[in-house]
N, C-alpha and C. Protein backbone atom coordinates (compact mmCIF):
# COMPACT_ATOMS: atom_id res chain seq x y z
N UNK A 1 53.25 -160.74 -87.60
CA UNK A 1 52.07 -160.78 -86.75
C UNK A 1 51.50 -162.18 -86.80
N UNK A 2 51.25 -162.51 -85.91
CA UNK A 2 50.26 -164.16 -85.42
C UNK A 2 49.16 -164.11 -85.96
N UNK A 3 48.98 -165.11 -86.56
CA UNK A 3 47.25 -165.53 -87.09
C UNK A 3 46.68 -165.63 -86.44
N UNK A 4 46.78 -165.12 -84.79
CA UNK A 4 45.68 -165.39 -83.46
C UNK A 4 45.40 -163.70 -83.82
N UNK A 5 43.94 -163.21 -83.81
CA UNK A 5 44.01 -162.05 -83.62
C UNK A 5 43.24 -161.67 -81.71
N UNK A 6 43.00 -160.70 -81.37
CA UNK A 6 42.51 -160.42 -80.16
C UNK A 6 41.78 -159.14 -80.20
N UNK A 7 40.74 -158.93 -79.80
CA UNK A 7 39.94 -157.98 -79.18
C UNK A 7 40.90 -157.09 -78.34
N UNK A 8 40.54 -156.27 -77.97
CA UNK A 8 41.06 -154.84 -77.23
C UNK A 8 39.96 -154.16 -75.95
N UNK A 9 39.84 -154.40 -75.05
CA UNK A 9 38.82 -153.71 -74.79
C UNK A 9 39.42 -152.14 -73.55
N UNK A 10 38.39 -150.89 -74.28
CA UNK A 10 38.58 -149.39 -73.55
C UNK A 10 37.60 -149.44 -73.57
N UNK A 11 37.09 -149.07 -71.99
CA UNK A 11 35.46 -148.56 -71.49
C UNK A 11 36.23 -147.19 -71.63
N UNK A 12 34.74 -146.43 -72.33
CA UNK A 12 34.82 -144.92 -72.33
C UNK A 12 34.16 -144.39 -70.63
N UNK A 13 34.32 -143.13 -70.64
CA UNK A 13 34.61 -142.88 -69.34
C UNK A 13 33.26 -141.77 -68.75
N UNK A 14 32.79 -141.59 -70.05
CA UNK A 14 32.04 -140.53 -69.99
C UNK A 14 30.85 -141.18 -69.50
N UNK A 15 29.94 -140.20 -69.08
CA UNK A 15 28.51 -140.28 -68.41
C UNK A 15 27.33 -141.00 -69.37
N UNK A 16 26.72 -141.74 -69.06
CA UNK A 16 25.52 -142.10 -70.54
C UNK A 16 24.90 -140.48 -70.34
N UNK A 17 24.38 -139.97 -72.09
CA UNK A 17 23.46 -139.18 -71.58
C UNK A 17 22.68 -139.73 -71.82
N UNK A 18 20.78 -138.95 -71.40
CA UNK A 18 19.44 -139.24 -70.54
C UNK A 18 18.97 -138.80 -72.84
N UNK A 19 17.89 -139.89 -73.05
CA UNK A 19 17.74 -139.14 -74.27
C UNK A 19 16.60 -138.33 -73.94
N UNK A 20 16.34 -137.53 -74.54
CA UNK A 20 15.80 -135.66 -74.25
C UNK A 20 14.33 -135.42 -75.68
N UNK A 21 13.45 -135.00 -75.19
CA UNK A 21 13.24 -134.48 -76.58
C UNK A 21 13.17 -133.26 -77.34
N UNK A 22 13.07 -133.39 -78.55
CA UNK A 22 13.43 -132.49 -79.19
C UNK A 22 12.47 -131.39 -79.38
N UNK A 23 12.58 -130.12 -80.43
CA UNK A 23 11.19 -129.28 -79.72
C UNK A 23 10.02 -129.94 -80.32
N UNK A 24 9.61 -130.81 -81.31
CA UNK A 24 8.64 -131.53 -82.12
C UNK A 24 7.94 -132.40 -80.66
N UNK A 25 8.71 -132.83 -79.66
CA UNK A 25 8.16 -133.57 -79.08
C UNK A 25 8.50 -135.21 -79.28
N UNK A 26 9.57 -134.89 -80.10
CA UNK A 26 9.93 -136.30 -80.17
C UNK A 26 10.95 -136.83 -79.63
N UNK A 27 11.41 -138.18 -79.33
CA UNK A 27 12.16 -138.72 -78.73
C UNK A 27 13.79 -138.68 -79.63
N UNK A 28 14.49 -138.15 -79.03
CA UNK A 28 15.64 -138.26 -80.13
C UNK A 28 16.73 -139.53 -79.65
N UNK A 29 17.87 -139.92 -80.72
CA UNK A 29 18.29 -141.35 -80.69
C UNK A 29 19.77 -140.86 -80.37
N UNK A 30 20.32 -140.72 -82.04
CA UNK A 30 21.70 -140.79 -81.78
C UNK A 30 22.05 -138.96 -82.64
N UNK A 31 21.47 -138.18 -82.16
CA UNK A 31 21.53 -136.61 -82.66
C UNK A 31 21.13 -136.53 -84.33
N UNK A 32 21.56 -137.92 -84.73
CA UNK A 32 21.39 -137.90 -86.27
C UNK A 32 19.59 -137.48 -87.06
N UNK A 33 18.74 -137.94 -86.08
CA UNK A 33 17.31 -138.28 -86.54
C UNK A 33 16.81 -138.52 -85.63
N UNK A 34 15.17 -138.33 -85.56
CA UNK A 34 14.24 -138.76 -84.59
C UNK A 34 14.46 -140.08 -84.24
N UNK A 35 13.96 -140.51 -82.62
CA UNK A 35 13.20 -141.75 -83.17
C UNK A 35 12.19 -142.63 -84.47
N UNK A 36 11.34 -141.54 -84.58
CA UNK A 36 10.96 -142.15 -85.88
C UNK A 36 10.99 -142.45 -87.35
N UNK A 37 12.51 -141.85 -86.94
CA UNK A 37 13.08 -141.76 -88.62
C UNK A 37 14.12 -143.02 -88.62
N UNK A 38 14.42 -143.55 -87.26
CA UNK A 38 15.69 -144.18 -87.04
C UNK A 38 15.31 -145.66 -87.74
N UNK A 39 16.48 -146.39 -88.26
CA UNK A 39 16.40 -147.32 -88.90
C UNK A 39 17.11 -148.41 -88.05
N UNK A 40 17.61 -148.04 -86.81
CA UNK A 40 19.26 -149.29 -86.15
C UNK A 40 17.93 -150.27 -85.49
N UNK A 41 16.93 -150.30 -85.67
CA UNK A 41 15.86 -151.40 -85.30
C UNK A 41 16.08 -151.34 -83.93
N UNK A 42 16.07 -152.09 -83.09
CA UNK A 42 16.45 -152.67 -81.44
C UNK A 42 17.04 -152.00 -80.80
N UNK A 43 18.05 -150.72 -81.76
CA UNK A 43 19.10 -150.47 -80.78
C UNK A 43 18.36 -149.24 -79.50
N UNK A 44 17.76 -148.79 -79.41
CA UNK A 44 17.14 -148.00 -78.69
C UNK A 44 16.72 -148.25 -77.29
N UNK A 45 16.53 -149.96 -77.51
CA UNK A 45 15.85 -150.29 -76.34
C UNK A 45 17.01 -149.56 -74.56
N UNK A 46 16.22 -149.21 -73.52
CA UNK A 46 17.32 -148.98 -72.26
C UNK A 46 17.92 -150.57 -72.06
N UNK A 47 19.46 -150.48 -72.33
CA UNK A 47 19.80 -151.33 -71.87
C UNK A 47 21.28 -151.21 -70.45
N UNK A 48 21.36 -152.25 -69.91
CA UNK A 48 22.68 -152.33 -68.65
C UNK A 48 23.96 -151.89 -69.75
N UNK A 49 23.81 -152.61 -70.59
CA UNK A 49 25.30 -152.67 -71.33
C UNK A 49 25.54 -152.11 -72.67
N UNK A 50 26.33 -151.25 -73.04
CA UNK A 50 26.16 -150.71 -74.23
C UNK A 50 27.52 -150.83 -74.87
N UNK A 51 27.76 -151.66 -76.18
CA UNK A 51 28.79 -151.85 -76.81
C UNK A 51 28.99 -151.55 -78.23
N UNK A 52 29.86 -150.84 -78.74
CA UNK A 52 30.37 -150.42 -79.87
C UNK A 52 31.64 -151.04 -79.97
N UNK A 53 31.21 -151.80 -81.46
CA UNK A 53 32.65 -152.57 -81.90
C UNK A 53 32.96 -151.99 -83.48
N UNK A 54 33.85 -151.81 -83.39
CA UNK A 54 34.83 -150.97 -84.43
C UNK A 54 35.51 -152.11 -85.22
N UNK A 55 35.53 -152.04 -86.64
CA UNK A 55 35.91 -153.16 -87.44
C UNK A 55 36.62 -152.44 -88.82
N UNK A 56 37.78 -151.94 -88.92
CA UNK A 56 38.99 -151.96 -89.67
C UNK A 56 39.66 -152.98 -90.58
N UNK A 57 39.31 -154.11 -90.28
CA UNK A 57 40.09 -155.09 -90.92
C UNK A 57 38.85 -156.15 -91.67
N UNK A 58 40.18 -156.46 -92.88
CA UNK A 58 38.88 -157.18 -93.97
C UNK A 58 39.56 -158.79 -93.76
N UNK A 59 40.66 -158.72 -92.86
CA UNK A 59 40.75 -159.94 -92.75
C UNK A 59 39.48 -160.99 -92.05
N UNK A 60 39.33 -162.15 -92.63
CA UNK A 60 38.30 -163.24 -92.03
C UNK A 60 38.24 -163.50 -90.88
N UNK A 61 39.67 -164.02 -90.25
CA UNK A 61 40.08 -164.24 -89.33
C UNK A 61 39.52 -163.48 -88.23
N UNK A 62 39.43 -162.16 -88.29
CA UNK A 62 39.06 -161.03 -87.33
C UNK A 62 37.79 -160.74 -87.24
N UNK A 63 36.66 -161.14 -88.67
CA UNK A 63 35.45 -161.45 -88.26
C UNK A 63 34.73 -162.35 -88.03
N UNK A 64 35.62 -163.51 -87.80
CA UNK A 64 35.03 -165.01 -87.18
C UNK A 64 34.93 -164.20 -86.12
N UNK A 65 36.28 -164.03 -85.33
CA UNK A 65 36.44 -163.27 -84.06
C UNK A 65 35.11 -162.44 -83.43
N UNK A 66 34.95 -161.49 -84.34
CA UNK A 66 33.84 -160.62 -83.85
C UNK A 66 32.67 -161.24 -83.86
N UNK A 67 32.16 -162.44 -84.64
CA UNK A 67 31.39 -163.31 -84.48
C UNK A 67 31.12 -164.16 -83.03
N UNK A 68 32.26 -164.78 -83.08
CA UNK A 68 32.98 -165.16 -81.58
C UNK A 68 32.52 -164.09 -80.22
N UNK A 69 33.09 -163.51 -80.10
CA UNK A 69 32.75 -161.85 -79.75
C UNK A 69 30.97 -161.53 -79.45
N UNK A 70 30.09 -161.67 -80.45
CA UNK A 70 29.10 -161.60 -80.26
C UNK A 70 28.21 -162.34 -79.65
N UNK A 71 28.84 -163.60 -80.06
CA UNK A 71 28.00 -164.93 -79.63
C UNK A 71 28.09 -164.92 -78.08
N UNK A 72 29.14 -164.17 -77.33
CA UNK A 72 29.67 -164.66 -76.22
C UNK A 72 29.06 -163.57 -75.18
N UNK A 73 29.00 -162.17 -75.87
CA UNK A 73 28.39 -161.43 -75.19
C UNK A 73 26.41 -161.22 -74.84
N UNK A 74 25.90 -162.34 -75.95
CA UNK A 74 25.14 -162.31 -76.18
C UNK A 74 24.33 -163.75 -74.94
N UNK A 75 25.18 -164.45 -75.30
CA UNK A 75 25.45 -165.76 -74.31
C UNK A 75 25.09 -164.70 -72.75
N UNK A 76 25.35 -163.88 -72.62
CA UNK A 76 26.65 -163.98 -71.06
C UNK A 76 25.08 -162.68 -70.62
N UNK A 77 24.98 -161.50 -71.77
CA UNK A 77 23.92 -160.74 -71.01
C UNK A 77 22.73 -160.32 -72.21
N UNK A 78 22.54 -161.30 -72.91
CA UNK A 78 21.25 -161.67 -73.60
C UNK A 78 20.75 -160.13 -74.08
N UNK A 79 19.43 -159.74 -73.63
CA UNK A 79 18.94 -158.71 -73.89
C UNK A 79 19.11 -157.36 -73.46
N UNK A 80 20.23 -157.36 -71.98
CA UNK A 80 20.66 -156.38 -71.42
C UNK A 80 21.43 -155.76 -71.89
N UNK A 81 22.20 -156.23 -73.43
CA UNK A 81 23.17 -155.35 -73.56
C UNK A 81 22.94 -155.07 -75.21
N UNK A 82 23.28 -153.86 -75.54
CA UNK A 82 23.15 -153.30 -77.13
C UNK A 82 24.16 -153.50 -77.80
N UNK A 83 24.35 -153.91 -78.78
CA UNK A 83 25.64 -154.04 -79.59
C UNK A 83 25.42 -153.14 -80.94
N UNK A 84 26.37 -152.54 -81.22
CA UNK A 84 26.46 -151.96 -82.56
C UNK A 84 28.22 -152.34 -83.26
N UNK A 85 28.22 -152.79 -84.32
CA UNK A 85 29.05 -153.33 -84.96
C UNK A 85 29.40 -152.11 -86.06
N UNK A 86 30.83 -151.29 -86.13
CA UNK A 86 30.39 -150.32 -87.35
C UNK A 86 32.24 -150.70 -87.71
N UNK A 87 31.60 -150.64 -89.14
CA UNK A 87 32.59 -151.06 -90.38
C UNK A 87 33.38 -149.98 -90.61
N UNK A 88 33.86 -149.49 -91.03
CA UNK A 88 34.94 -148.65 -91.92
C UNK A 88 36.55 -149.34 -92.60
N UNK A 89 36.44 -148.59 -93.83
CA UNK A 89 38.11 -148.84 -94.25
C UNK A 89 37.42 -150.23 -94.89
N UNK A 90 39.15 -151.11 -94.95
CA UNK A 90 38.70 -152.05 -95.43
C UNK A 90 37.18 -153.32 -94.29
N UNK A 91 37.36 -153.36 -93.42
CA UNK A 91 36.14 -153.59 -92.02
C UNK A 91 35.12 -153.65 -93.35
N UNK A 92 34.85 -152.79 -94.13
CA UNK A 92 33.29 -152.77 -94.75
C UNK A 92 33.01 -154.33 -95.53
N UNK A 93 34.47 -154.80 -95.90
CA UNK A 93 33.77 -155.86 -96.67
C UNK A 93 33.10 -156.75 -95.89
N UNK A 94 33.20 -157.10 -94.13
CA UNK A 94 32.30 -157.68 -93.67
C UNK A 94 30.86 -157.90 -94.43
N UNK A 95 30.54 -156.48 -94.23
CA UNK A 95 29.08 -155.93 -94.87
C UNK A 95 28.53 -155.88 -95.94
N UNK A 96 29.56 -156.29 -97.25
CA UNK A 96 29.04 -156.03 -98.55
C UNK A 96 28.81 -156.97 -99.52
N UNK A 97 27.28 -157.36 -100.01
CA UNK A 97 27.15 -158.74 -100.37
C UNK A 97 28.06 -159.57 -101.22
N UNK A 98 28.59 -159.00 -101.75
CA UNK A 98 29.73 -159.66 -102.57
C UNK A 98 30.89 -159.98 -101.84
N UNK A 99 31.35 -159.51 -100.74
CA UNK A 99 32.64 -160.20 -100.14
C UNK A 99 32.25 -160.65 -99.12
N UNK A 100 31.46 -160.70 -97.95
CA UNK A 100 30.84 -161.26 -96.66
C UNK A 100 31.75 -162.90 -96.90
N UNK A 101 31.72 -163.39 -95.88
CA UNK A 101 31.96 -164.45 -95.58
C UNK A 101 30.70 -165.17 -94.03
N UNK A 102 30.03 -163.91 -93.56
CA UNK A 102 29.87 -164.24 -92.02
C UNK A 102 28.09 -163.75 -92.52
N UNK A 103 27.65 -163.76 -93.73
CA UNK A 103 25.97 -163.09 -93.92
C UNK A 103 25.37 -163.58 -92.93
N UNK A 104 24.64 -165.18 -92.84
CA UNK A 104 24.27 -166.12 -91.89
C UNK A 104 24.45 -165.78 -90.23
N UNK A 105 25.29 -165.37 -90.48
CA UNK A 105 26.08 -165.36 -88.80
C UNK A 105 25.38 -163.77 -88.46
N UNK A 106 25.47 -163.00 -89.74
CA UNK A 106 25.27 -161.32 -89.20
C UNK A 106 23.58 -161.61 -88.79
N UNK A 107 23.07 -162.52 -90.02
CA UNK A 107 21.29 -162.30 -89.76
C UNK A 107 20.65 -163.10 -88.49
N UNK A 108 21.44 -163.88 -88.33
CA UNK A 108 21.15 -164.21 -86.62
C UNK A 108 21.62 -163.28 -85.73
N UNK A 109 22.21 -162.50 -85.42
CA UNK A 109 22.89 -161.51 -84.81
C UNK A 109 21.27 -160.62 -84.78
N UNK A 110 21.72 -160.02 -85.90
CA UNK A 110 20.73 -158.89 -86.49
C UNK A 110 19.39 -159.52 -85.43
N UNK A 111 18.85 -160.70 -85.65
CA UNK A 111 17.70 -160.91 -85.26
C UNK A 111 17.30 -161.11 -83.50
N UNK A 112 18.89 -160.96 -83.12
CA UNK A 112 19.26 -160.70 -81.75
C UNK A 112 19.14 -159.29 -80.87
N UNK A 113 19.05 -158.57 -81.99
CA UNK A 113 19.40 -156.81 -81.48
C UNK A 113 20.11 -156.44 -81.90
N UNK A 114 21.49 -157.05 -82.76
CA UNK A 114 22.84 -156.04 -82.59
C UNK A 114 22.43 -155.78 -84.01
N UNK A 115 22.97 -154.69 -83.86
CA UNK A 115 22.87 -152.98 -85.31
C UNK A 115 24.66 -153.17 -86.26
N UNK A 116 24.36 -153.26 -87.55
CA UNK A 116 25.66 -154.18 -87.81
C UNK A 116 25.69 -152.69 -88.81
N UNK A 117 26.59 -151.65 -89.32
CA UNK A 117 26.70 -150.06 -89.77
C UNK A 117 27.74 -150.28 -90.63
N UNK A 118 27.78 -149.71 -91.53
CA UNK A 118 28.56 -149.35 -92.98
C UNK A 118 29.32 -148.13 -93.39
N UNK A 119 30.46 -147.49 -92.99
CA UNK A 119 30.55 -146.66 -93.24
C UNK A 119 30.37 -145.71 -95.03
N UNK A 120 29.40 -144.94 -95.16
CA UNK A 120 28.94 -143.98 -96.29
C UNK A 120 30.37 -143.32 -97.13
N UNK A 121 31.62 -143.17 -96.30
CA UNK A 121 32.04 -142.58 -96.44
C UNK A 121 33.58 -143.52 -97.31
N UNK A 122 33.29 -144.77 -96.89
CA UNK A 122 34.10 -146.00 -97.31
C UNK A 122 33.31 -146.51 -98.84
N UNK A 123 32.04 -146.60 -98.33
CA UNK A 123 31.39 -146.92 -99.76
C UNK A 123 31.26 -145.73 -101.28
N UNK A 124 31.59 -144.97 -100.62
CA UNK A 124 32.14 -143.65 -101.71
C UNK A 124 33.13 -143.23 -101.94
N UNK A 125 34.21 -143.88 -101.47
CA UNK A 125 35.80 -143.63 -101.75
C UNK A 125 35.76 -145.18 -102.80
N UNK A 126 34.92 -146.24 -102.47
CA UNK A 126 35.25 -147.68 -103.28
C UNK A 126 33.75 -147.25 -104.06
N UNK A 127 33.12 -146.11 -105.09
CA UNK A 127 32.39 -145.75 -105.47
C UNK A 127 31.25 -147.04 -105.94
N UNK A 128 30.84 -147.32 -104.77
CA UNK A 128 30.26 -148.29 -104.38
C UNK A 128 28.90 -147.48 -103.30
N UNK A 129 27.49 -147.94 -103.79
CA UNK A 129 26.41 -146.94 -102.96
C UNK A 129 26.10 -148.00 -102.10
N UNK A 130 25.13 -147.41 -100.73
CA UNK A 130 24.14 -148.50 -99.55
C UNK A 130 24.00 -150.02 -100.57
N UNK A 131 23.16 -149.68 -101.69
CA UNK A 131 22.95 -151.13 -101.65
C UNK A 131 23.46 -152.01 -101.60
N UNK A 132 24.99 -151.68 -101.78
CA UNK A 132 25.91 -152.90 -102.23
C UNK A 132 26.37 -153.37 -100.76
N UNK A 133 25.38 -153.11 -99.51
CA UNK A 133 25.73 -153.74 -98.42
C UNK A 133 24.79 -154.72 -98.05
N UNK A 134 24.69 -155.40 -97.52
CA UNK A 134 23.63 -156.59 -97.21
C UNK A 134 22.86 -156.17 -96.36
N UNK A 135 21.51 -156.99 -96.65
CA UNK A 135 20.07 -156.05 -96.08
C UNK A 135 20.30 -156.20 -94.65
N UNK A 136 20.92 -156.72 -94.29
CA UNK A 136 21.25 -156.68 -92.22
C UNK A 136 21.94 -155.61 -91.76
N UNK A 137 22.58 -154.75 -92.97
CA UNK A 137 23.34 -153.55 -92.73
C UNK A 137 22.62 -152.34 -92.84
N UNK A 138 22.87 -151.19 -91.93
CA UNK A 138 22.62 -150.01 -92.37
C UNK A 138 23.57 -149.34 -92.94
N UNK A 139 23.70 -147.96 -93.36
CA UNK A 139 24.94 -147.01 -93.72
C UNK A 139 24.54 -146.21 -93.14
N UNK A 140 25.66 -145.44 -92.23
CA UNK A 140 26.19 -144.69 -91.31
C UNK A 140 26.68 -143.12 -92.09
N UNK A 141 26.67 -141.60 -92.30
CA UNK A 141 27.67 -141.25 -92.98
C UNK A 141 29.12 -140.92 -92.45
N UNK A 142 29.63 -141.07 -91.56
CA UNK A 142 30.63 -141.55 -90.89
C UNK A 142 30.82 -142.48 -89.92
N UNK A 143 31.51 -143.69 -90.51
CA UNK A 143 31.71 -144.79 -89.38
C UNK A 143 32.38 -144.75 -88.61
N UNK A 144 33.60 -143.88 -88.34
CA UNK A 144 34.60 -143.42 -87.44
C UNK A 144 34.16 -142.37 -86.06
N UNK A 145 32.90 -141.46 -87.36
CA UNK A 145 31.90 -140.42 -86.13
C UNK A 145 30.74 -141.03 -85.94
N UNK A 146 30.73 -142.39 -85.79
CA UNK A 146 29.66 -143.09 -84.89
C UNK A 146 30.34 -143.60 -83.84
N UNK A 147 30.93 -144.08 -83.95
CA UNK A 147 31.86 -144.96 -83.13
C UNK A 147 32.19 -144.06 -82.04
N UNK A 148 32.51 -142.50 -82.73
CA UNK A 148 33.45 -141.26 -81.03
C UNK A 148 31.71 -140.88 -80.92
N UNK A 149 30.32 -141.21 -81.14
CA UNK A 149 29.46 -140.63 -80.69
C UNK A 149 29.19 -141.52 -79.87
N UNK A 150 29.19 -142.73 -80.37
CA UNK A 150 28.54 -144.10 -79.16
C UNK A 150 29.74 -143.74 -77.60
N UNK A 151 30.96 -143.35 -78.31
CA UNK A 151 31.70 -143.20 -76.77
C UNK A 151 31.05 -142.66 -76.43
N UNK A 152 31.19 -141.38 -76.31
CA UNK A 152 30.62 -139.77 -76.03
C UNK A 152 29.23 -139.65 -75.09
N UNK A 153 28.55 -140.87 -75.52
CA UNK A 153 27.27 -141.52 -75.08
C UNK A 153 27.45 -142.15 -73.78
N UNK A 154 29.11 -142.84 -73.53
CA UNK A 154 29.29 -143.79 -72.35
C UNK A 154 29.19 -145.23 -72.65
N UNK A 155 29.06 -145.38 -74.09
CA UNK A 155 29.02 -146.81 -74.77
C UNK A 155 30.89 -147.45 -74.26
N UNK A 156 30.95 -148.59 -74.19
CA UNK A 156 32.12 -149.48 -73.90
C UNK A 156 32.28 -149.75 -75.63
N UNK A 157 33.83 -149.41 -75.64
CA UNK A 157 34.69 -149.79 -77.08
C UNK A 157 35.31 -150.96 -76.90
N UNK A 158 35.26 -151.79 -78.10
CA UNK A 158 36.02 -152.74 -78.61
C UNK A 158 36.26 -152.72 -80.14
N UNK A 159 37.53 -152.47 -80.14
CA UNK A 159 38.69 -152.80 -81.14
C UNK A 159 38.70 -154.00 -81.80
N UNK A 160 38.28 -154.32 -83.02
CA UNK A 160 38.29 -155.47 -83.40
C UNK A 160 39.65 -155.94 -84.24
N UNK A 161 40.45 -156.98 -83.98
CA UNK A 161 41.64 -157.33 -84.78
C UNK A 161 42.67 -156.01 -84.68
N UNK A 162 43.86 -156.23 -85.34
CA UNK A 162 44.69 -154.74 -85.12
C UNK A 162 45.49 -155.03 -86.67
């Protein structure tokens, strides 16, 4: 395999749904929790563009990329579009203060809108808890069942590295 890696991109196909509330009267997000319990900061806002990027790989190379990736989408439709970044597998060391290479890069991001996720379920197979992710991260308890919910939603997928 080439040390060039590449993005992938599958628009999901499905309908956005309308968010609804719940019987409390509250605004609900991503089925997980209220609005007011939700922690993804920004991500809520209505936006044109909605992107979920999936990150598998602990190679560097692939999160310059997604760096790359961000900067460009961010460049191109600024506040119109949501980004959520979710880790799993090896992908988590992006997120975890001890192996990051890209912190700097995530907390400008972060301070952009995009929601940068940890999979719960990665950090407990490497019996490793939330904290050991960097404060720009949340934890997710499945990063794989965020990712088929953001489809499911009508969010656009990108595949990061292969």
């Amino acid at each position: 395999m080439s040390a060039i890696m590449f993005m992938s991109v599958l628009v999901a196909f499905s309908q956005t749904k309308t968010k609804t509330a719940n019987k409390k009267g509250e605004m609900e997000c991503c089925k997980n929790h209220s609005m007011q319990q939700c922690s993804h900061d920004g991500m809520h806002k209505k936006t044109k563009h909605q992107v979920v990027i999936q990150l598998t790989s602990g190679d560097t190379l692939v999160w310059k990329a997604v760096m790359n990736n961000l900067k460009h989408l961010k460049e191109a439709w600024g506040d119109s579009v949501a980004i959520e970044v979710v880790a799993h597998g090896p992908g988590i060391d992006l997120l975890l203060s001890a192996k990051t290479t890209q912190q700097k890069e995530i907390a400008g991001f972060k301070n952009q809108g995009v929601v940068f996720m940890g999979c719960a379920n990665t950090l407990k197979a490497r019996n490793l808890t939330k904290e050991a992710l960097i404060p720009e991260a949340v934890a997710v308890p499945s990063g794989i069942g965020e990712v088929i919910m953001k489809q499911e939603e009508g969010w656009s997928y990108l595949k990061a590295g292969f």
